[in-house]
Protein backbone atom coordinates (compact mmCIF):
# COMPACT_ATOMS: atom_id res chain seq x y z
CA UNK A 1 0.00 0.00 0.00
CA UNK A 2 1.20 3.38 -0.94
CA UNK A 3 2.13 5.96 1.82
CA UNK A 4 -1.11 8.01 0.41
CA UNK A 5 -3.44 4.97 0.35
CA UNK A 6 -6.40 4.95 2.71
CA UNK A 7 -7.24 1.63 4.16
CA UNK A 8 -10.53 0.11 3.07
CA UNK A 9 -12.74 1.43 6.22
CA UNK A 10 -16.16 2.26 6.58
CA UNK A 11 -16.23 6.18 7.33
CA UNK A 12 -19.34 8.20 6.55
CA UNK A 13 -19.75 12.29 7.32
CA UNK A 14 -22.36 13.53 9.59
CA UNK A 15 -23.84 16.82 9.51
CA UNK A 16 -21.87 19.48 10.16
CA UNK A 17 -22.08 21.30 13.16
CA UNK A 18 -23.87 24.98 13.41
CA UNK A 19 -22.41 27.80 12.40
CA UNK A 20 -21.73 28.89 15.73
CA UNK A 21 -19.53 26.53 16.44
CA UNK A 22 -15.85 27.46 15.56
CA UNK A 23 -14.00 24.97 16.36
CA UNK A 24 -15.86 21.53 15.62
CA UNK A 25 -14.03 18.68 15.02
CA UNK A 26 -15.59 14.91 14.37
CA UNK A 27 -13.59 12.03 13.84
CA UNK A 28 -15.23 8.68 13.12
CA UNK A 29 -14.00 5.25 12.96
CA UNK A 30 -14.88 1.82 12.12
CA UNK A 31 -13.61 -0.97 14.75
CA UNK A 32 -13.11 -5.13 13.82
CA UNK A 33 -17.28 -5.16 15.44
CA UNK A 34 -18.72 -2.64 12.72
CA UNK A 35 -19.02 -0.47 15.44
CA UNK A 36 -18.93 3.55 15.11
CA UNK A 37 -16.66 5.57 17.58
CA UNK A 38 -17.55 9.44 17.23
CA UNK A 39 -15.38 11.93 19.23
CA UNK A 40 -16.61 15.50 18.74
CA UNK A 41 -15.53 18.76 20.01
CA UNK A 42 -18.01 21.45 19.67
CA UNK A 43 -17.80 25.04 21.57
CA UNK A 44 -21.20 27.28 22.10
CA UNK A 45 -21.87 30.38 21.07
CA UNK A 46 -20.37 32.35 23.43
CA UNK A 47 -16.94 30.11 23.70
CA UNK A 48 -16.83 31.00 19.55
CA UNK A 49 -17.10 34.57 20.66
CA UNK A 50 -14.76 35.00 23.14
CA UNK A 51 -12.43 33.09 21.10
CA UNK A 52 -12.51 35.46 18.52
CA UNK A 53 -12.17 38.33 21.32
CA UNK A 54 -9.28 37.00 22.28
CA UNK A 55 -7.45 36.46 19.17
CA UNK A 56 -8.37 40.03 17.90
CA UNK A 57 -6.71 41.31 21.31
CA UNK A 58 -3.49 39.00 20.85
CA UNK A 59 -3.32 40.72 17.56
CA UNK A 60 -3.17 43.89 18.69
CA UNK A 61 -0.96 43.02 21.33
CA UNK A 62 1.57 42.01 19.20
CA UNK A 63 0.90 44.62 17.02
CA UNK A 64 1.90 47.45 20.05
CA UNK A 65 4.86 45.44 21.13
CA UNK A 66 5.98 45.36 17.33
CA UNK A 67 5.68 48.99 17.49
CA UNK A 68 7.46 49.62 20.69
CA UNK A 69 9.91 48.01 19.05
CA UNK A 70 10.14 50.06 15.88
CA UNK A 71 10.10 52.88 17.76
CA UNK A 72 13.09 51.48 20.15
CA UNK A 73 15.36 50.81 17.30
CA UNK A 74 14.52 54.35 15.31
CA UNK A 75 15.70 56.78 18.95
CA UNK A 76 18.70 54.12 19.51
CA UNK A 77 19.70 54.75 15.76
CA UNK A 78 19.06 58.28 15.92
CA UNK A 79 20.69 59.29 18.68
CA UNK A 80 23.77 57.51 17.90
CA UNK A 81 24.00 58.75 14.67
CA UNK A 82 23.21 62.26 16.26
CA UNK A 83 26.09 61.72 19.03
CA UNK A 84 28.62 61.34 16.01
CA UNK A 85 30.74 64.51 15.12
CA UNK A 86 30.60 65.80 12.07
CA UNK A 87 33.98 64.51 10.30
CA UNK A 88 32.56 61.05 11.62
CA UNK A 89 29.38 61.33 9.70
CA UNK A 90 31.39 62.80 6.10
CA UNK A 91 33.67 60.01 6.42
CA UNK A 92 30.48 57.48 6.65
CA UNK A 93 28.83 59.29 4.04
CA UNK A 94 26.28 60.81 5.65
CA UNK A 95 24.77 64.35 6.02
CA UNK A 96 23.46 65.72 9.55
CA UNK A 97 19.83 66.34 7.89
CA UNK A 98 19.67 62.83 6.51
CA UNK A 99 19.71 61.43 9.84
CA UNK A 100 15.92 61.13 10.79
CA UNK A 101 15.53 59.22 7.89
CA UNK A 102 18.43 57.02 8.03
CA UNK A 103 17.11 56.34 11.65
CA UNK A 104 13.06 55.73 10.34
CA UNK A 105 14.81 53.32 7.31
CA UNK A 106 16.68 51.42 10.07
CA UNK A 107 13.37 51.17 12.14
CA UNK A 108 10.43 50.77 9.99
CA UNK A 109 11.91 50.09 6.27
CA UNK A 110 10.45 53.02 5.52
């Protein structure tokens, strides 16, 4: 038998679950007596919704921390660039006034 092969079993779909739930899962299976084993995971109404509250706050979460972040990188760029005399930054290439952007590239990709 081929790794993709199914073995011959008896498996049959029920109806799905409501539309509510979010998170149902049914797995059914045929044993040697013909026999149907269903284990199903089903969540309410209200579990669906607070699930989806708390994914939407994770997201922003992460989305504040990835900020905070950002924003870290762009002062710690900026004021070392800023610290530099100004010899340092001709030799490097770099004017005084391009600094804030350097500073946001270096941050954000901007």
């Amino acid at each position: 038998m081929s790794m993709g092969a199914m073995p011959n079993r008896k498996l049959r779909a029920l109806p799905t679950a409501p539309i509510f739930c979010s998170a149902a899962y049914i797995l059914h299976r045929s044993n040697r007596r013909g026999t149907i084993m269903a284990i199903s995971i089903s969540r309410n109404g209200s579990a669906a919704v607070l699930d989806a509250g708390r994914t939407f706050f994770n997201q922003k979460r992460e989305q504040i921390a990835r900020g905070f972040a950002g924003y870290a990188v762009y002062r710690r760029t900026r004021s070392e660039l800023a610290s530099l005399s100004d010899r340092s930054l001709a030799d490097l290439g770099i004017a005084r006034s391009n600094i804030r952007r350097m500073a946001l590239e270096a941050a954000y990709g901007v």
